[in-house]
C-alpha atoms as a PDB file:
ATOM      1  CA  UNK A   1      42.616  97.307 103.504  1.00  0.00           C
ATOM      2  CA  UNK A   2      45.166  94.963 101.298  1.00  0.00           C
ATOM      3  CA  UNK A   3      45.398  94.816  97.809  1.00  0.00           C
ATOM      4  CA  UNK A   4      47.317  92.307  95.836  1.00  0.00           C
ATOM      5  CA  UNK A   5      48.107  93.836  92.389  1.00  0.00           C
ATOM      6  CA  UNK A   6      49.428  91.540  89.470  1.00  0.00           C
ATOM      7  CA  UNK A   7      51.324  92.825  86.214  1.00  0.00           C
ATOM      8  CA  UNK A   8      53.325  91.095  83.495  1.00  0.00           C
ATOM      9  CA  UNK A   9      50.477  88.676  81.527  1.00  0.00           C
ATOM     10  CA  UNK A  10      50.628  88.585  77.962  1.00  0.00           C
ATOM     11  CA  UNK A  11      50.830  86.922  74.979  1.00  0.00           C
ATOM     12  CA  UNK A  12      53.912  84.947  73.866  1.00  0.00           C
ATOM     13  CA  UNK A  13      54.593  82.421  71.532  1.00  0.00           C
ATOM     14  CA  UNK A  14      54.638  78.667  72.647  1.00  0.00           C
ATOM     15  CA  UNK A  15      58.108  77.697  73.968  1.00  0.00           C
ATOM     16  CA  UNK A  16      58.926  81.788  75.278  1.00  0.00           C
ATOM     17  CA  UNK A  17      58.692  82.982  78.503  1.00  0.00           C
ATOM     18  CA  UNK A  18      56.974  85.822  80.992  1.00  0.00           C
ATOM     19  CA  UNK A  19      57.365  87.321  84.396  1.00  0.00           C
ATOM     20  CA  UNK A  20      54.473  87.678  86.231  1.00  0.00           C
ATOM     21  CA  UNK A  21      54.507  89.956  89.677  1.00  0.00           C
ATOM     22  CA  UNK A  22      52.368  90.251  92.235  1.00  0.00           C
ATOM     23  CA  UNK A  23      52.854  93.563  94.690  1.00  0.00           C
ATOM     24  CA  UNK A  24      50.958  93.299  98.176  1.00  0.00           C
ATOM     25  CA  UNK A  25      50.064  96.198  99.901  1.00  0.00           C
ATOM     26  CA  UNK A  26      47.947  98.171 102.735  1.00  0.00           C
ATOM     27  CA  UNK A  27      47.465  97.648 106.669  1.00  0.00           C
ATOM     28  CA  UNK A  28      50.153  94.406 106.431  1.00  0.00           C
ATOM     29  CA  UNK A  29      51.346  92.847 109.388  1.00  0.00           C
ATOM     30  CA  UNK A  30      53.281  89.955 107.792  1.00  0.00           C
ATOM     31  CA  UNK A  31      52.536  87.511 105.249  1.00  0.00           C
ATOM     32  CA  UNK A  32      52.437  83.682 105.873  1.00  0.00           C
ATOM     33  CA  UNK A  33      52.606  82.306 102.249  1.00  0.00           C
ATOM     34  CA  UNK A  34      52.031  83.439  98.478  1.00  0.00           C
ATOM     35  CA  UNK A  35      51.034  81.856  95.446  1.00  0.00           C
ATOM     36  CA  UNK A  36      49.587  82.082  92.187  1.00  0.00           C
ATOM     37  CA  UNK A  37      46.958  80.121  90.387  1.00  0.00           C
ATOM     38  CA  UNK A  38      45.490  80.145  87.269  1.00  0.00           C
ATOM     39  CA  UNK A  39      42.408  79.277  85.777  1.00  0.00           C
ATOM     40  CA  UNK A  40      41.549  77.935  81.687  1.00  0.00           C
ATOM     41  CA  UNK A  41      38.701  78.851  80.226  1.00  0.00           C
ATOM     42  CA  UNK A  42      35.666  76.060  80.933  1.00  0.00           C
ATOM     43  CA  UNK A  43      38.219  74.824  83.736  1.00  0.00           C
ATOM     44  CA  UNK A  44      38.278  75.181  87.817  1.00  0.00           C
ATOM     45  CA  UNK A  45      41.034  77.254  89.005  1.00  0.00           C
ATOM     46  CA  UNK A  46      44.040  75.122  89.779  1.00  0.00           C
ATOM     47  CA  UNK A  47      47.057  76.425  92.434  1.00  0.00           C
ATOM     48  CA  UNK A  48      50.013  76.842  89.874  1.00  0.00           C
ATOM     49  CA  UNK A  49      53.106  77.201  92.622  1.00  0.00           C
ATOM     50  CA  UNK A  50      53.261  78.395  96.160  1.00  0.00           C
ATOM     51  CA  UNK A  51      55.580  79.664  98.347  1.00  0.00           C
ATOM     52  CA  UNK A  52      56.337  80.553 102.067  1.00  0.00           C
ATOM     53  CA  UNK A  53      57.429  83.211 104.499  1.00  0.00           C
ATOM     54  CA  UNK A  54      60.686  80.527 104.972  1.00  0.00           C
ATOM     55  CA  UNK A  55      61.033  80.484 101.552  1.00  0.00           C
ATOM     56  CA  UNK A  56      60.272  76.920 100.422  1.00  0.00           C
ATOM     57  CA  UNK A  57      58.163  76.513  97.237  1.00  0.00           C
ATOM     58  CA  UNK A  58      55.570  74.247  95.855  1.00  0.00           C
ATOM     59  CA  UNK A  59      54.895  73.451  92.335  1.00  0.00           C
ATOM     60  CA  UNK A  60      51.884  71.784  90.672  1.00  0.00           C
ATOM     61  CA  UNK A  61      53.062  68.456  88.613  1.00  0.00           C
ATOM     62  CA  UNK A  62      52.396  70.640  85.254  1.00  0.00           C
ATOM     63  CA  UNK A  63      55.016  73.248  86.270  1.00  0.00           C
ATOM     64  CA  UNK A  64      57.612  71.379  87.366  1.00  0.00           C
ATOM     65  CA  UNK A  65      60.959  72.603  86.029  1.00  0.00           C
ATOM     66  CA  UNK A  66      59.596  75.321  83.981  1.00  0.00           C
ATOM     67  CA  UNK A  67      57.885  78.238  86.575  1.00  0.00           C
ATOM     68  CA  UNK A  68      60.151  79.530  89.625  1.00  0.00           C
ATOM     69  CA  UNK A  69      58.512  80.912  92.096  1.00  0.00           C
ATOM     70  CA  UNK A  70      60.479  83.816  94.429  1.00  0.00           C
ATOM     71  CA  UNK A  71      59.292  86.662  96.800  1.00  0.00           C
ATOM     72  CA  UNK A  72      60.435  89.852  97.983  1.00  0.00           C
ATOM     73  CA  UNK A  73      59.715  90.271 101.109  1.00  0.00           C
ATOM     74  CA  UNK A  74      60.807  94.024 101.769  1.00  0.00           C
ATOM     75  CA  UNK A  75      59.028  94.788  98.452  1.00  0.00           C
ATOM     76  CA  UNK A  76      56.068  92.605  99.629  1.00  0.00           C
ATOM     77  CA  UNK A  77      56.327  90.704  96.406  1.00  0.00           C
ATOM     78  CA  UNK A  78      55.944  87.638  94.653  1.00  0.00           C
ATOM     79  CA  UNK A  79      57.346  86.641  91.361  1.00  0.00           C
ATOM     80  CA  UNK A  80      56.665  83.725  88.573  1.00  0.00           C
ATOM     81  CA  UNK A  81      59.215  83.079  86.216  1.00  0.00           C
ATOM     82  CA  UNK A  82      57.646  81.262  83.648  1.00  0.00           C
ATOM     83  CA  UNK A  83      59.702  79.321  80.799  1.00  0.00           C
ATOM     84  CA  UNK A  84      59.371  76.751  78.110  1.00  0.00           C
ATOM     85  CA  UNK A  85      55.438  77.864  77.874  1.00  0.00           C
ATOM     86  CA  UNK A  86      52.855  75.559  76.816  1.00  0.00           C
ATOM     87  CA  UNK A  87      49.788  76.779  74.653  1.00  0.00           C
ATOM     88  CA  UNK A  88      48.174  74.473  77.685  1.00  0.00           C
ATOM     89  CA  UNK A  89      49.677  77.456  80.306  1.00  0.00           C
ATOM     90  CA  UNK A  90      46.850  79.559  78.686  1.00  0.00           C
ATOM     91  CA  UNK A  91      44.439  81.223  81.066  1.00  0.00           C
ATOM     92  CA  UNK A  92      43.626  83.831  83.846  1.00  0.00           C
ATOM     93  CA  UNK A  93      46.587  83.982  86.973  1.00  0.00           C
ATOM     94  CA  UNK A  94      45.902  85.013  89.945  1.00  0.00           C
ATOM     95  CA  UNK A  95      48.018  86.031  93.027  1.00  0.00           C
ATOM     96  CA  UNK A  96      46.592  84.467  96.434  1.00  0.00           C
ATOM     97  CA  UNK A  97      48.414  85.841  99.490  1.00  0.00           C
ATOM     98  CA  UNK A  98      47.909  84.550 103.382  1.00  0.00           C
ATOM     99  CA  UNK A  99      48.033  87.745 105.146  1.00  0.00           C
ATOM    100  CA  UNK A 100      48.238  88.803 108.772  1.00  0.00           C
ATOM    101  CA  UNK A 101      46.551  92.652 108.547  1.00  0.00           C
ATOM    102  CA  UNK A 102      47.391  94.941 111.368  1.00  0.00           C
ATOM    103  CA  UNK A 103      43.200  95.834 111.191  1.00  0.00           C
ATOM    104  CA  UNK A 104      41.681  92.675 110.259  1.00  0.00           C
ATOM    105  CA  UNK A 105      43.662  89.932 111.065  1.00  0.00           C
ATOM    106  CA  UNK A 106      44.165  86.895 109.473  1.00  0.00           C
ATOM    107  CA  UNK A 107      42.724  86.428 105.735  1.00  0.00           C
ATOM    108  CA  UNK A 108      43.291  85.019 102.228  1.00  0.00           C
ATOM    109  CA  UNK A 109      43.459  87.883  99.640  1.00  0.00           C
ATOM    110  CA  UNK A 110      43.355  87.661  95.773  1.00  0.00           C
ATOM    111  CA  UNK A 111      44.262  89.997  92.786  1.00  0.00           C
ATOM    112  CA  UNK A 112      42.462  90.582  89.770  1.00  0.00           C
ATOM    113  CA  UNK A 113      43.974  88.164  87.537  1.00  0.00           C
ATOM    114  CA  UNK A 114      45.990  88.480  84.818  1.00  0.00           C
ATOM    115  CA  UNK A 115      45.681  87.233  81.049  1.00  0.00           C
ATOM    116  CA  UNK A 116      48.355  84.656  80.347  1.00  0.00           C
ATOM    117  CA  UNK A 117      48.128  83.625  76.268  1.00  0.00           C
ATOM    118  CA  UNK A 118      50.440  81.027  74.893  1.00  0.00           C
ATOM    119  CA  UNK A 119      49.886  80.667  71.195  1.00  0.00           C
ATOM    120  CA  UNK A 120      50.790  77.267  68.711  1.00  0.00           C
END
């Protein structure tokens, strides 16, 4: 079984910042890339920023210069930096992982989601 687990949403004022983590765990071989990506209310989830086992990132147009992705990988973690929010960053993030699992191979897991709120 893997779980992805996120932490660090809130509710921050427009122009602050949050971390956001995601922790994988369970029967984990290795993992091929992580991301996040959030989703507005009334809105299709969108990918937010990616990144790979070799370490290069990707970064929707919207994000650009003001999330960093980074990852962990003896910790099995991925991190979002997120600065200079926008009230238009407001919505539900969720981790995505690419995982090889030692019991049933190859799959694309996601967490639970967590709250992101940037007020005016």
């Amino acid at each position: 079984q893997v779980q992805l687990v996120e932490s660090g949403g809130g509710l921050v004022q427009a122009g602050g910042s949050l971390r956001l983590s995601c922790a994988a765990s369970g029967s984990i071989f290795s993992i091929n890339i992580m991301g996040w990506y959030r989703q507005a209310p009334g809105k299709q989830r969108e990918l937010v920023a990616t990144i790979i086992r070799g370490g290069s990132t990707n970064y929707a147009d919207t994000v650009k210069g003001r999330f960093t992705i980074s990852g962990d990988n003896a910790k099995k973690t991925v991190y979002l930096q997120m600065n200079s929010l926008k009230p238009e960053d407001t919505g539900v993030y969720y981790c995505n992982a690419d995982i090889l699992s030692i019991v049933a191979g190859r799959g694309v897991y996601w967490g639970q989601g967590t709250q992101v709120t940037v007020s005016s």
